[in-house]
N, C-alpha and C. Protein backbone atom coordinates (compact mmCIF):
# COMPACT_ATOMS: atom_id res chain seq x y z
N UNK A 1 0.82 -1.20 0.00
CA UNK A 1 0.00 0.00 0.00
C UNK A 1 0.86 1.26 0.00
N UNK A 2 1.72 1.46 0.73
CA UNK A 2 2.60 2.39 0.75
C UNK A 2 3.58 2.88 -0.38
N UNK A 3 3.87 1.84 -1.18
CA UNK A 3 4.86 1.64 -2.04
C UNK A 3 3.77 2.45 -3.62
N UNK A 4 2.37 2.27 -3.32
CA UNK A 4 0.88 2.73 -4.35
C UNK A 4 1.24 4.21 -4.10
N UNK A 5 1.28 4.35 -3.11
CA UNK A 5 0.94 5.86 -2.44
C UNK A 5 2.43 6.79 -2.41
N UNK A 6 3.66 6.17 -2.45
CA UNK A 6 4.98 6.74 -3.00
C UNK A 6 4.87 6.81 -4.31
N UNK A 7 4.24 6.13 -5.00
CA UNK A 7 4.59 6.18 -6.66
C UNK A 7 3.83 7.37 -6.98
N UNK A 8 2.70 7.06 -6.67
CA UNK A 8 1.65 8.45 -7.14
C UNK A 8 1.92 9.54 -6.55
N UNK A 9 2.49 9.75 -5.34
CA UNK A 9 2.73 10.79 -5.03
C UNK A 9 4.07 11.67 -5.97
N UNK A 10 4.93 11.10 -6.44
CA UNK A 10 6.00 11.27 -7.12
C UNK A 10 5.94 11.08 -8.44
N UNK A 11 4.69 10.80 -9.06
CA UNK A 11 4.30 11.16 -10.22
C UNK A 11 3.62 12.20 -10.32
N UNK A 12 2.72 12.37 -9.48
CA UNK A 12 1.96 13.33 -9.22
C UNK A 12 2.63 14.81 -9.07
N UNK A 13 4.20 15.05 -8.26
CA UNK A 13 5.21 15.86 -7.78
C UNK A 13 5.38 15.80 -9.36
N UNK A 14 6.02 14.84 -10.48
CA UNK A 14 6.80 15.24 -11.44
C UNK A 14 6.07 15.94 -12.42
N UNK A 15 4.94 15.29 -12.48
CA UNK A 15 3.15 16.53 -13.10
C UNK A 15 3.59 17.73 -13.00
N UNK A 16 3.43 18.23 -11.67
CA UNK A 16 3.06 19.40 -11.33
C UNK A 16 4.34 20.00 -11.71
N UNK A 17 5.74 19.31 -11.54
CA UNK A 17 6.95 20.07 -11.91
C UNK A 17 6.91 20.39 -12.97
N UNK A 18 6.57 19.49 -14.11
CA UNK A 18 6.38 19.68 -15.48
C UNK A 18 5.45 20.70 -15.86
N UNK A 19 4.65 20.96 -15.54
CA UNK A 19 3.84 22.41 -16.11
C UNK A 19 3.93 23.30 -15.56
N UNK A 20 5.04 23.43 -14.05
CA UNK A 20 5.51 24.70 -13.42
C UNK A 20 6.75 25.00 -14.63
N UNK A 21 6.97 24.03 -15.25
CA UNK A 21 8.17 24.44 -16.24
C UNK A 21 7.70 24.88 -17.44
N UNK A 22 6.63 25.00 -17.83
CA UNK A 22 5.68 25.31 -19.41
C UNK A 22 4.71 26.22 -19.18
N UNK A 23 5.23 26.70 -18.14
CA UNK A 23 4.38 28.09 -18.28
C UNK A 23 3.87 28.85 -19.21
N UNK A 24 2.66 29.67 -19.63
CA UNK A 24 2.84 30.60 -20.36
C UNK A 24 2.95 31.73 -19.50
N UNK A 25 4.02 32.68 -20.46
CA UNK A 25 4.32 34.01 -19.90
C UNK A 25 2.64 34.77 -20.62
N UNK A 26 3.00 35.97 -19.36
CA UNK A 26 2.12 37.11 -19.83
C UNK A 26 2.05 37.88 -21.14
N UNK A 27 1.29 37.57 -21.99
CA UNK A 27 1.66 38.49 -23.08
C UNK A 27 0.72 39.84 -23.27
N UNK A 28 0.96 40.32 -24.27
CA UNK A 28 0.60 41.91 -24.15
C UNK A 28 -1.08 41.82 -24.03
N UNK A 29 -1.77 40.86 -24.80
CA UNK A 29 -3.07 41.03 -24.96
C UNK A 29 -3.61 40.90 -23.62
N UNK A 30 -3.02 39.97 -22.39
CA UNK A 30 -3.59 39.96 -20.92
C UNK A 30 -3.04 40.99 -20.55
N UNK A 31 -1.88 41.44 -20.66
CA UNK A 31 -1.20 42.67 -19.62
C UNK A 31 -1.40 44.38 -20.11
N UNK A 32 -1.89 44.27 -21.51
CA UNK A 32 -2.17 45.61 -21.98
C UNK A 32 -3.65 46.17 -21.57
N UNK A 33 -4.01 46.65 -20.41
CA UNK A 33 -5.36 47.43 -20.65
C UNK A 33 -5.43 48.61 -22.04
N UNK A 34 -6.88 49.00 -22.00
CA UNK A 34 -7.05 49.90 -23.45
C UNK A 34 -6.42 51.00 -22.81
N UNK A 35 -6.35 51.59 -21.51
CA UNK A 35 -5.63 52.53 -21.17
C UNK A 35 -4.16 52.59 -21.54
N UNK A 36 -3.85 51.80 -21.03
CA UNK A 36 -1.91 51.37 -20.89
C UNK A 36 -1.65 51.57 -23.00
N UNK A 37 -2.66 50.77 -23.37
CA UNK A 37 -2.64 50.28 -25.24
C UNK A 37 -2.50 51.86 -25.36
N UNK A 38 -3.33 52.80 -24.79
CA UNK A 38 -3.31 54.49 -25.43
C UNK A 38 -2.26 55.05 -24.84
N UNK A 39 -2.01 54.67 -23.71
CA UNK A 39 -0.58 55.79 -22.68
C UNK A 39 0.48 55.38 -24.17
N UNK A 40 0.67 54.44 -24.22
CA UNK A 40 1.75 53.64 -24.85
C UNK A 40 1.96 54.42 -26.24
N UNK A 41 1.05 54.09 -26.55
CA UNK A 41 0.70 55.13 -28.65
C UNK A 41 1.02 56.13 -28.39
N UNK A 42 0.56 57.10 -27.16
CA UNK A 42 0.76 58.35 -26.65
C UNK A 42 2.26 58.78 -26.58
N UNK A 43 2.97 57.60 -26.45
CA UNK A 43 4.54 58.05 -25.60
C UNK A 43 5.12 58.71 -26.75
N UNK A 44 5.91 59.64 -26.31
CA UNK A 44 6.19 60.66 -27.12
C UNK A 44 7.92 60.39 -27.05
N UNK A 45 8.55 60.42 -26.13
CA UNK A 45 10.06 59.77 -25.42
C UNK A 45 10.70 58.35 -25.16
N UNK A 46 10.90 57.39 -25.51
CA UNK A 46 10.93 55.98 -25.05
C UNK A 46 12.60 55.58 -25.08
N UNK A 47 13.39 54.98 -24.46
CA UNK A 47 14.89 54.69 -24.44
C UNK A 47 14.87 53.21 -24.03
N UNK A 48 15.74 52.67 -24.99
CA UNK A 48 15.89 51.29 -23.99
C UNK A 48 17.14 50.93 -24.57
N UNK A 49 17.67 49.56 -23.73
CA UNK A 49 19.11 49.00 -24.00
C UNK A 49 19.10 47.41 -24.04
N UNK A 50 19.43 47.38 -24.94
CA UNK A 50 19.41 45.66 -24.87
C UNK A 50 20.30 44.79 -25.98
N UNK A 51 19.94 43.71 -26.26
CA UNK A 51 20.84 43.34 -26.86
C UNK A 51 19.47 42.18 -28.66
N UNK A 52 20.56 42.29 -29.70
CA UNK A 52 19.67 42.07 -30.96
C UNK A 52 20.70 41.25 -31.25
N UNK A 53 19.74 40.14 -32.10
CA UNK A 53 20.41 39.08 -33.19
C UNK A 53 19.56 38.54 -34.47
N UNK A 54 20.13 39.00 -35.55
CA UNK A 54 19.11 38.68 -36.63
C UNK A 54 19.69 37.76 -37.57
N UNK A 55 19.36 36.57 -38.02
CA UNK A 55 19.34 35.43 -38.51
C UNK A 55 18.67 35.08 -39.80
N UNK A 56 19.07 34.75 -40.81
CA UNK A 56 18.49 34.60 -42.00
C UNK A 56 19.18 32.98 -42.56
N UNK A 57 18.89 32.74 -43.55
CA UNK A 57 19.81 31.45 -44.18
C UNK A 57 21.30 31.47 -44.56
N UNK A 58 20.77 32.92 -45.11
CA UNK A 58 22.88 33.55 -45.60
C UNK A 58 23.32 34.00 -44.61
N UNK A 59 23.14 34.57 -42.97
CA UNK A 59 23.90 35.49 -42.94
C UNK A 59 23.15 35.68 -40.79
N UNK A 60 24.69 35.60 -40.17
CA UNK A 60 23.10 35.96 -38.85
C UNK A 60 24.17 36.49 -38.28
N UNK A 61 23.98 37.46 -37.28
CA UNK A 61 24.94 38.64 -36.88
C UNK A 61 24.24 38.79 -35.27
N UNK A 62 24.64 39.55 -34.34
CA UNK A 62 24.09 40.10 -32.96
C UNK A 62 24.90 41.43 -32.85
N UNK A 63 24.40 42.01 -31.80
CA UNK A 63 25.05 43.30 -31.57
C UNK A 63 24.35 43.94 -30.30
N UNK A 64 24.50 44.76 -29.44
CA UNK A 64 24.49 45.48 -28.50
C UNK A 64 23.36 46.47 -29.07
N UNK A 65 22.53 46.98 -28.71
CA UNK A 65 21.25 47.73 -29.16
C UNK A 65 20.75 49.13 -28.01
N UNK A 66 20.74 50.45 -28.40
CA UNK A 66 20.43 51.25 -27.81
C UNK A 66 19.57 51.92 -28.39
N UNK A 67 18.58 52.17 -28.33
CA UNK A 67 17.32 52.94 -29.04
C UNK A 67 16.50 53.87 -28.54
N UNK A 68 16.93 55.23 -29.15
CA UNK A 68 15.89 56.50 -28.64
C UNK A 68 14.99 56.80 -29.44
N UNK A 69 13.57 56.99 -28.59
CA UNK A 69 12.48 57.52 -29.79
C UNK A 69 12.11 58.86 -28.65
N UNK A 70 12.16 59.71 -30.14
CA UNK A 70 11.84 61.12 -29.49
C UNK A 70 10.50 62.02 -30.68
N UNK A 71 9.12 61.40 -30.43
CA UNK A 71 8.24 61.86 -31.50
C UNK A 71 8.47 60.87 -32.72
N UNK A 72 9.04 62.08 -33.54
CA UNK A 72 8.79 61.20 -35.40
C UNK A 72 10.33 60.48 -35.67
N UNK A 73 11.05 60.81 -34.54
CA UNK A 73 12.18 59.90 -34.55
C UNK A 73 13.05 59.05 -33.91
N UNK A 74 13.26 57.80 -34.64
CA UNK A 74 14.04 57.07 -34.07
C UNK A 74 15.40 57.12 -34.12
N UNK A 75 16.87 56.42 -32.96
CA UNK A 75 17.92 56.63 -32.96
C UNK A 75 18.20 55.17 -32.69
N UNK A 76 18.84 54.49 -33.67
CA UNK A 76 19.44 53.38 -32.95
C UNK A 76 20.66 53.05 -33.28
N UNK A 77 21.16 52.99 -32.22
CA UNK A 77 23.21 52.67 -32.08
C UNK A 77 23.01 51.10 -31.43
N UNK A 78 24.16 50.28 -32.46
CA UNK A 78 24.02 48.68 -32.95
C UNK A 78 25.74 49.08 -32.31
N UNK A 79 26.33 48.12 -31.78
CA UNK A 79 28.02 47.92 -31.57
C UNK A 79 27.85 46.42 -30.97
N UNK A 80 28.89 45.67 -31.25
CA UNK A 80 29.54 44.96 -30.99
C UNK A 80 30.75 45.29 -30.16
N UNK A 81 31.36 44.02 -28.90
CA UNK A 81 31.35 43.89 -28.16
C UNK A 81 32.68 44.88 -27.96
N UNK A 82 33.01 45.62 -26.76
CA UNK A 82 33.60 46.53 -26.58
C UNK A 82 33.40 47.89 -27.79
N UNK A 83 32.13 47.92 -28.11
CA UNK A 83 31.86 48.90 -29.24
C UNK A 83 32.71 48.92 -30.33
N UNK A 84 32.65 48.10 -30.71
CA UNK A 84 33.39 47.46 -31.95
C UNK A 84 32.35 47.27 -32.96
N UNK A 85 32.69 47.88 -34.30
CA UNK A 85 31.85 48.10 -35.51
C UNK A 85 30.77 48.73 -35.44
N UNK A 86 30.25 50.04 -34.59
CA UNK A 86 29.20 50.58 -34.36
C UNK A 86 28.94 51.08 -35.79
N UNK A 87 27.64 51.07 -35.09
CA UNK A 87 26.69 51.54 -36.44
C UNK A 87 25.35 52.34 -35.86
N UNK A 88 25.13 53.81 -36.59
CA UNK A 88 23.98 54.60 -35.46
C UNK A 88 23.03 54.40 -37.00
N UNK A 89 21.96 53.97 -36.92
CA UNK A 89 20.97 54.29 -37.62
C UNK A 89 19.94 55.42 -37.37
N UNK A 90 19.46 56.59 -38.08
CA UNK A 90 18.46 57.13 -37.58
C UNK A 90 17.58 57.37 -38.53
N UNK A 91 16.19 57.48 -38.28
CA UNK A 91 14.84 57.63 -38.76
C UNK A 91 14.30 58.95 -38.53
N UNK A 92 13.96 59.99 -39.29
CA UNK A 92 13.29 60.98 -38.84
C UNK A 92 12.41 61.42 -40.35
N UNK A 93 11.23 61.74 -40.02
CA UNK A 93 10.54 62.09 -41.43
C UNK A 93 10.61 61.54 -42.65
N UNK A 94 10.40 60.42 -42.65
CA UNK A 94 10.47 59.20 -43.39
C UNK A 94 11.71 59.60 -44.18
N UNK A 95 12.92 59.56 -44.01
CA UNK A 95 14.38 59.58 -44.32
C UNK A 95 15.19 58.90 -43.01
N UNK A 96 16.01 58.09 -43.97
CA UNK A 96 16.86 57.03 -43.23
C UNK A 96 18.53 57.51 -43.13
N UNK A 97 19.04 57.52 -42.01
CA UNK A 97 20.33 57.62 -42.13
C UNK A 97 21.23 56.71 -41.13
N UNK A 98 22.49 56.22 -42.07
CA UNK A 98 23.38 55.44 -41.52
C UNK A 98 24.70 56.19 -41.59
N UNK A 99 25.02 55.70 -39.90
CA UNK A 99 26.39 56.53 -39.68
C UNK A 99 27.53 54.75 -39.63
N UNK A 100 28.52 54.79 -40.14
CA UNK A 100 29.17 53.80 -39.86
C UNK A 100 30.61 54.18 -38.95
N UNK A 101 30.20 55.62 -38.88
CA UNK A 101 31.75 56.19 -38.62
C UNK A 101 32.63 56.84 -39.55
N UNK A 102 34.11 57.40 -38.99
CA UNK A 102 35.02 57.72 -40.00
C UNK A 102 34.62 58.69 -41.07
N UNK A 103 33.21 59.11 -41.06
CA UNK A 103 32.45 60.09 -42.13
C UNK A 103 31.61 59.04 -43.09
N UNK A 104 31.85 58.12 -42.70
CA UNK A 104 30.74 57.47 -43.98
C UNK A 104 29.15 57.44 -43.41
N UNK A 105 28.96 58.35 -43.68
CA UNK A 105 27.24 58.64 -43.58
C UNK A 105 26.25 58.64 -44.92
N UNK A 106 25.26 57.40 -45.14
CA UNK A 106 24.39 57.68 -46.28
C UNK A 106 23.07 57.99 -45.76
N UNK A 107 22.36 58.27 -46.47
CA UNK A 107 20.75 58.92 -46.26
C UNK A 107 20.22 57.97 -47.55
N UNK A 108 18.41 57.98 -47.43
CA UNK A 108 17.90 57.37 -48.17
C UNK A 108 16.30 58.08 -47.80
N UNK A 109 15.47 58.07 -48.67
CA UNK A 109 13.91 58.32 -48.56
C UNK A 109 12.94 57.08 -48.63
N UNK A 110 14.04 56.16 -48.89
CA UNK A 110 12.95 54.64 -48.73
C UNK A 110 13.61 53.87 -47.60
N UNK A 111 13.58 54.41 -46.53
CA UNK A 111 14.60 53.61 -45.43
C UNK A 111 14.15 52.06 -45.59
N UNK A 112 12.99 51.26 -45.47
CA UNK A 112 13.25 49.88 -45.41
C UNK A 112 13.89 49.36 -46.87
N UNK A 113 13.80 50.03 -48.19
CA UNK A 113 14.05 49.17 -49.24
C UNK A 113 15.90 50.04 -49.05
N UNK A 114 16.32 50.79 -48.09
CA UNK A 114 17.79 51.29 -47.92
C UNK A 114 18.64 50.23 -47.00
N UNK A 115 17.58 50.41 -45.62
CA UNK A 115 18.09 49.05 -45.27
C UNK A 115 18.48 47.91 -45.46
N UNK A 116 18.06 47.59 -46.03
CA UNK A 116 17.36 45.77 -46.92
C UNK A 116 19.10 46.18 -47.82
N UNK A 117 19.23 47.03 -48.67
CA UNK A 117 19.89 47.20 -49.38
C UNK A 117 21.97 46.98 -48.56
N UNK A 118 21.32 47.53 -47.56
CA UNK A 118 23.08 47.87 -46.75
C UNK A 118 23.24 46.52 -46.16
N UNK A 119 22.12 46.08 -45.11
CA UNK A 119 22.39 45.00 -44.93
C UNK A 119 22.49 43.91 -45.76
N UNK A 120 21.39 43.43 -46.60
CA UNK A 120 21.01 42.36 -47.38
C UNK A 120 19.72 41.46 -46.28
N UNK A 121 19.05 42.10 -45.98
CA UNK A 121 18.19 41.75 -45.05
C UNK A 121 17.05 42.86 -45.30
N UNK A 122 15.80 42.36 -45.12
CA UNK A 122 14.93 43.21 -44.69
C UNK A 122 14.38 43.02 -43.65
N UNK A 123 14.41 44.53 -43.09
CA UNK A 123 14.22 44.57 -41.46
C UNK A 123 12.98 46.02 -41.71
N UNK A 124 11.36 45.56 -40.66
CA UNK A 124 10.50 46.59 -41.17
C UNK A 124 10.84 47.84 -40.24
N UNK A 125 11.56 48.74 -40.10
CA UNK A 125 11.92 49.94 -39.67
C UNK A 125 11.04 50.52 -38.90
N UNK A 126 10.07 50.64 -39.89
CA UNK A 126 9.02 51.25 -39.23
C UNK A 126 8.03 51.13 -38.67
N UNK A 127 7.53 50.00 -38.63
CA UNK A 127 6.59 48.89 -37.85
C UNK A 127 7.17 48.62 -36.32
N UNK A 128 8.73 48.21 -36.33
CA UNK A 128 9.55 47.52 -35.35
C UNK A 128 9.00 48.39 -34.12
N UNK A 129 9.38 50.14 -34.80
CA UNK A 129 9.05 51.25 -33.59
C UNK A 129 8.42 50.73 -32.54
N UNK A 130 7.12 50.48 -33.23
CA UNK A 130 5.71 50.42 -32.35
C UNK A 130 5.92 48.66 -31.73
N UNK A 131 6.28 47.96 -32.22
CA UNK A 131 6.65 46.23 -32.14
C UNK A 131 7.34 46.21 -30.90
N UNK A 132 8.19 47.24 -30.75
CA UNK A 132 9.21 46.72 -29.53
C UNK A 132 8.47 47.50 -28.08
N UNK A 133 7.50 48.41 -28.33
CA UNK A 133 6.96 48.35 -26.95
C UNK A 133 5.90 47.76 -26.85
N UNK A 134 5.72 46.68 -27.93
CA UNK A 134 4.84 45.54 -27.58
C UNK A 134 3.48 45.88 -28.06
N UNK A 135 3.54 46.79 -29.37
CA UNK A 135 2.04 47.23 -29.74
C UNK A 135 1.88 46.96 -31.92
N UNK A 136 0.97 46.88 -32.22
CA UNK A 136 0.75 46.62 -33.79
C UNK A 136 1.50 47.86 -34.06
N UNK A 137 2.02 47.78 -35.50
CA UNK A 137 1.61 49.04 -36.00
C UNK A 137 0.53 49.78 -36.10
N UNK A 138 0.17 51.01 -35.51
CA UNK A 138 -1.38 51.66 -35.89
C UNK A 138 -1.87 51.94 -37.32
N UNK A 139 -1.01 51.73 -38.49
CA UNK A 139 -0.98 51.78 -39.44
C UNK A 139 -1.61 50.53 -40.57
N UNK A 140 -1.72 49.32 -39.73
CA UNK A 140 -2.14 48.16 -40.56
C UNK A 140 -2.77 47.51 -39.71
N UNK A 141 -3.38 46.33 -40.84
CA UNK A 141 -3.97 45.56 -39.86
C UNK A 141 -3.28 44.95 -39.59
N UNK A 142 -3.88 44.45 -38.25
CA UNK A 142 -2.94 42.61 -37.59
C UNK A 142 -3.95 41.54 -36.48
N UNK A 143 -3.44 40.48 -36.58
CA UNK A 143 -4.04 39.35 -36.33
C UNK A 143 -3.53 39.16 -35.19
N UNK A 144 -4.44 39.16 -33.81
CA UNK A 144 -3.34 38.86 -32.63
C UNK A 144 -3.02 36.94 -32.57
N UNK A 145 -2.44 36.55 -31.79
CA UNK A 145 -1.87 35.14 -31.73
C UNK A 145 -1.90 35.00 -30.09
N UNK A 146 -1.69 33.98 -30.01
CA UNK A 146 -1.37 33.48 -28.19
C UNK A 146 -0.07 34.29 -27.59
N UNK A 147 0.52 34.67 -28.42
CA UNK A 147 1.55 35.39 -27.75
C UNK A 147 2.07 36.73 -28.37
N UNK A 148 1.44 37.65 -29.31
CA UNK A 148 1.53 38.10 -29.65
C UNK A 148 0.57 39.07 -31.29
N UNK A 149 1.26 39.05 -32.45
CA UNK A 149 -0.03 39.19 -33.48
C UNK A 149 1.28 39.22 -34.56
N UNK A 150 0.12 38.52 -36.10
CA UNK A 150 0.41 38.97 -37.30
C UNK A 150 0.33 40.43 -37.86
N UNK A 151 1.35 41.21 -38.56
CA UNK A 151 1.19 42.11 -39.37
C UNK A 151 2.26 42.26 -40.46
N UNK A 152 1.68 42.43 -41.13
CA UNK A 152 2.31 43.01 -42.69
C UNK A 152 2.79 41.32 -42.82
N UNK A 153 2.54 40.15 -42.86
CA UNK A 153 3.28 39.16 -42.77
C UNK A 153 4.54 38.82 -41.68
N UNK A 154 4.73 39.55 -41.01
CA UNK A 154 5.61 39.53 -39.69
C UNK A 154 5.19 38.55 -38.34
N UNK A 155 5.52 37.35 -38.02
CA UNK A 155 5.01 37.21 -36.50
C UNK A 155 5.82 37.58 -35.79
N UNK A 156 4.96 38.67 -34.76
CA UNK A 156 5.45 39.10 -33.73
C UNK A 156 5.03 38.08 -32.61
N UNK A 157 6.50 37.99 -31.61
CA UNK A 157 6.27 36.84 -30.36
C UNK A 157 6.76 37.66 -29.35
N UNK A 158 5.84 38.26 -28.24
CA UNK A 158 6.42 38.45 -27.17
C UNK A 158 7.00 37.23 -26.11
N UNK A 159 8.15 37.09 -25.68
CA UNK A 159 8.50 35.82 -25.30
C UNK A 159 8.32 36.02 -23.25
N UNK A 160 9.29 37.31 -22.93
CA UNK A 160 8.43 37.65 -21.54
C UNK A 160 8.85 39.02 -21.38
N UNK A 161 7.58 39.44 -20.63
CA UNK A 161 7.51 40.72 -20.55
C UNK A 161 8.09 41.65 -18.88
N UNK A 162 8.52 42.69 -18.82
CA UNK A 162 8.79 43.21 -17.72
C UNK A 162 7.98 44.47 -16.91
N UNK A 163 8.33 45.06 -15.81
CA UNK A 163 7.69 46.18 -15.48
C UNK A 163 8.60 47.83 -15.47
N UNK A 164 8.28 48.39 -16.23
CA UNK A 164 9.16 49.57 -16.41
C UNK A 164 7.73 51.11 -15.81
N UNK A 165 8.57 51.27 -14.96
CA UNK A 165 7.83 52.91 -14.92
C UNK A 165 6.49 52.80 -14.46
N UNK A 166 5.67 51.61 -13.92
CA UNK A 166 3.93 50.77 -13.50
C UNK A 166 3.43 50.46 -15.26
N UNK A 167 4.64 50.52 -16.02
CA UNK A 167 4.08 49.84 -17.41
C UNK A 167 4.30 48.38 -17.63
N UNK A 168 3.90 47.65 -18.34
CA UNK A 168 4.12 45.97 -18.72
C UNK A 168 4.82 46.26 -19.82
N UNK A 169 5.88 46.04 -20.60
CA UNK A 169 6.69 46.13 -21.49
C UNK A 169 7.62 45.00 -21.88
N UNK A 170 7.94 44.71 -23.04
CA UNK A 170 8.85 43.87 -23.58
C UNK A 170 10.09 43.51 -22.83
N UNK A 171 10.16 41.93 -22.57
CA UNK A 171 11.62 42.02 -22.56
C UNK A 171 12.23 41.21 -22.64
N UNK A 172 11.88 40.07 -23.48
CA UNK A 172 12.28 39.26 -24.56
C UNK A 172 11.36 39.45 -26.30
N UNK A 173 11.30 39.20 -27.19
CA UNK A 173 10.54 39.26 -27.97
C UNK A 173 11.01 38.79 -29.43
N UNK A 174 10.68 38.02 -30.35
CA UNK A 174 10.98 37.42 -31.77
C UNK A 174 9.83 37.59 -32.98
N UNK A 175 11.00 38.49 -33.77
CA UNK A 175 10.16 38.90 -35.08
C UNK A 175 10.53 38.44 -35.99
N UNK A 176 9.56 37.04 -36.80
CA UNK A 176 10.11 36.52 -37.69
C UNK A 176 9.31 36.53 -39.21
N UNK A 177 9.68 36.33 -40.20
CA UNK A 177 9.11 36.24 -41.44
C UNK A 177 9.95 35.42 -42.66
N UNK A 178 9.13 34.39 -43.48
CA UNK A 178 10.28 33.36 -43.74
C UNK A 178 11.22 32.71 -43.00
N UNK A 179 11.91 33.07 -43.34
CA UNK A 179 13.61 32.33 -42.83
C UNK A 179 13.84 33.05 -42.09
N UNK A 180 13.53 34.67 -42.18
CA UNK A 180 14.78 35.78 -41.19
C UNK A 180 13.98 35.82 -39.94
N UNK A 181 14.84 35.79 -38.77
CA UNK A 181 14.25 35.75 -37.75
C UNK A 181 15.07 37.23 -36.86
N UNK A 182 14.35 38.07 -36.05
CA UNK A 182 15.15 38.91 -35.38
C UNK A 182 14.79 38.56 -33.81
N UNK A 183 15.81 38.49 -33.05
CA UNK A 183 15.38 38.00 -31.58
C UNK A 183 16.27 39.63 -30.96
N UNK A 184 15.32 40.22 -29.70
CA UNK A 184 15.46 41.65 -29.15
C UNK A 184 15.20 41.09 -27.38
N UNK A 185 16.56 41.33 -26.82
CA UNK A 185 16.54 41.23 -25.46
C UNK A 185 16.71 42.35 -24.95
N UNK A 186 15.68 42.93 -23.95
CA UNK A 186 15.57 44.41 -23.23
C UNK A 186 15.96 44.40 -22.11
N UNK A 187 17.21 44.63 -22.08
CA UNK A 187 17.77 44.56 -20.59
C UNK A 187 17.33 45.73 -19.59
N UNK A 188 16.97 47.10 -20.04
CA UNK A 188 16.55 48.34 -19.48
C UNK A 188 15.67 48.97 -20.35
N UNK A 189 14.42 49.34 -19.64
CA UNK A 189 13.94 50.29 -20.09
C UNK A 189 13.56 52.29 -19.83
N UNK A 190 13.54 52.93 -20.19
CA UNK A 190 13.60 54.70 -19.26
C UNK A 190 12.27 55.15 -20.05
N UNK A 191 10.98 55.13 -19.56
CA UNK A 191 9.99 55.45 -19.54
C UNK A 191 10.27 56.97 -18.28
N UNK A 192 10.32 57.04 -17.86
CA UNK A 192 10.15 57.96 -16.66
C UNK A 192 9.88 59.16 -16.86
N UNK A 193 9.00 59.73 -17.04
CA UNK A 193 8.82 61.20 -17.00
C UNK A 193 8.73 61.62 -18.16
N UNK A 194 8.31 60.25 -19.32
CA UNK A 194 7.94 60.85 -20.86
C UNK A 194 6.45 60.41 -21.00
N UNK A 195 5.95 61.33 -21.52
CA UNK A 195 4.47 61.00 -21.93
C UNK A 195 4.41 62.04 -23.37
């Protein structure tokens, strides 16, 4: 009898271990109220630091990631490790510019088909904005998912989310389409005192 009542109990223990391990994380659609969904669209200031790796069939790279949005523009500085091979991208008024350093600075008016071009990758620029604090583009439609939503053909996956500023925000997350996959780890976020 005892030997009935050890087994099940220790199957029963390895159960419960097993789906304390398969959790689902919180994703935006439980943690976003319609309030938080508008503060968020609203934010006018947003900074964060983390780290990016984007992966395709030809070609997969990582880098160190710092990103300021201030209104209609974005700033993002990419370096490798001890800031090695930096690269500042910026977005402002639908014109794209890449600094590589040393003076080599180009501009472009089609930043994603500029991008696509420097890298050999296409990466949606302008979608991502709104993607990385965990919201659609307001610009298209999209299909939400269990962990996230379709747009423009993109799945967005929030993987787990953090608390910045009494906000729920990104801080793992994978944007993939075809083959290319981009994975964005948010080590910090500075919400504070921007609205």
């Amino acid at each position: 009898m005892s030997y009935v009542f050890t087994r099940r109990f220790f199957v029963t223990a390895f159960i419960l271990l097993l789906s304390a391990c398969t959790s689902v994380p919180k994703m935006p659609g439980d943690a976003y109220s319609k309030a938080a969904r508008d503060y968020l669209y609203g934010l006018q200031l947003w900074h964060f630091e983390g780290r990016l790796a984007i992966s395709s069939p030809k070609d997969a790279w990582s880098a160190n990631a710092d990103w300021r949005h201030s209104g209609n523009s974005e700033n993002l500085n990419l370096s490798g490790p001890l800031g090695q091979g930096a690269v500042a991208v910026e977005l402002a008024d639908g014109v794209v510019k890449i600094d590589r350093g040393g003076g080599n600075v180009q501009s472009s008016d089609q930043p994603e088909r500029f991008i696509s071009q420097q890298v050999g990758l296409f990466v949606p620029l302008e979608s991502l904005r709104f993607w990385v604090v965990g919201l659609p583009d307001s610009a298209q439609d999209f299909q939400e998912t269990t962990d996230g939503f379709v747009q423009a053909g993109w799945l967005v996956e929030y993987k787990t989310m953090q608390k910045s500023a009494g906000q729920v925000m990104p801080q793992k997350m994978i944007v993939s389409k075809d083959r290319l996959k981009l994975k964005l780890i948010i080590d910090q976020w500075d919400l504070q005192g921007f609205k």
